[in-house]
Protein backbone atom coordinates (compact mmCIF):
# COMPACT_ATOMS: atom_id res chain seq x y z
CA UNK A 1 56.97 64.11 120.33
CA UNK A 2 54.35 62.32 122.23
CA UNK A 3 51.08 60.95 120.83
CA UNK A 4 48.07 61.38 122.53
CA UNK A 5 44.20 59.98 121.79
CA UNK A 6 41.51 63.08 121.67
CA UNK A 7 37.90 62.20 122.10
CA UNK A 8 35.75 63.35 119.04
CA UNK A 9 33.74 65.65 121.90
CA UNK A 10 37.43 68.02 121.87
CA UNK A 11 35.71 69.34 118.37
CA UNK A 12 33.10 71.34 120.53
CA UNK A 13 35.42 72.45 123.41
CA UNK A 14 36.09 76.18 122.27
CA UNK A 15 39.99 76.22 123.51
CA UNK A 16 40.77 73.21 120.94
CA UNK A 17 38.99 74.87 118.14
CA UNK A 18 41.22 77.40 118.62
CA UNK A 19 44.04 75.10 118.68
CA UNK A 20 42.72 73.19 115.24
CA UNK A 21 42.64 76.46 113.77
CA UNK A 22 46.16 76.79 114.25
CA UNK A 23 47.17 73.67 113.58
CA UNK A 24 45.58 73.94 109.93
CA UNK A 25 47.83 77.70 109.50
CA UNK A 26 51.01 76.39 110.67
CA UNK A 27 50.82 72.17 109.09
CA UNK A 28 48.05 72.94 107.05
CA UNK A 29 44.98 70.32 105.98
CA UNK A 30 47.38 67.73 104.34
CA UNK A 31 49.25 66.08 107.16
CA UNK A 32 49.93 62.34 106.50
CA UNK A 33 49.40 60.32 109.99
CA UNK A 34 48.61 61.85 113.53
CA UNK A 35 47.49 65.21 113.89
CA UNK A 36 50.35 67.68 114.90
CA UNK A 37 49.26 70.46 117.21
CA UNK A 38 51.19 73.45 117.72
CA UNK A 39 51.66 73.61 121.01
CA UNK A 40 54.32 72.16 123.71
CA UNK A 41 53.37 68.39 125.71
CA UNK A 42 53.45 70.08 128.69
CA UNK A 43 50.90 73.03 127.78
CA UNK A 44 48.59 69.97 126.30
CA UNK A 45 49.03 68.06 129.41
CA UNK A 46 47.80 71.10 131.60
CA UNK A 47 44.85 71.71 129.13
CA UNK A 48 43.34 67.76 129.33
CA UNK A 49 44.08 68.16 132.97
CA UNK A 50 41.97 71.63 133.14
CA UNK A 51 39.03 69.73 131.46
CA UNK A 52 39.28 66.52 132.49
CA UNK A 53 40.44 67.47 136.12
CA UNK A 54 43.46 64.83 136.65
């Protein structure tokens, strides 16, 4: 598992809403520590490079 640092301005981005959404149905509300997202490094990797473009 690798941690990553989202900027708060990810909350409006449509594609990681829908990614928080199921983040909260899989882990639920009450996760102690980082944020786990339900999806593979690799798939996150290509999504921050989509948006951010490197």
């Amino acid at each position: 598992m690798r941690r990553f640092v989202i900027p708060v301005s990810f909350l409006a981005l449509p594609d990681f809403r829908v990614l928080m959404e199921r983040a909260a149905e899989e882990y639920g509300f009450e996760q102690e520590g980082g944020l786990r997202l339900p999806c593979q490094e690799d798939d996150f990797q290509l999504y921050w490079c989509a948006v951010f473009g490197n």
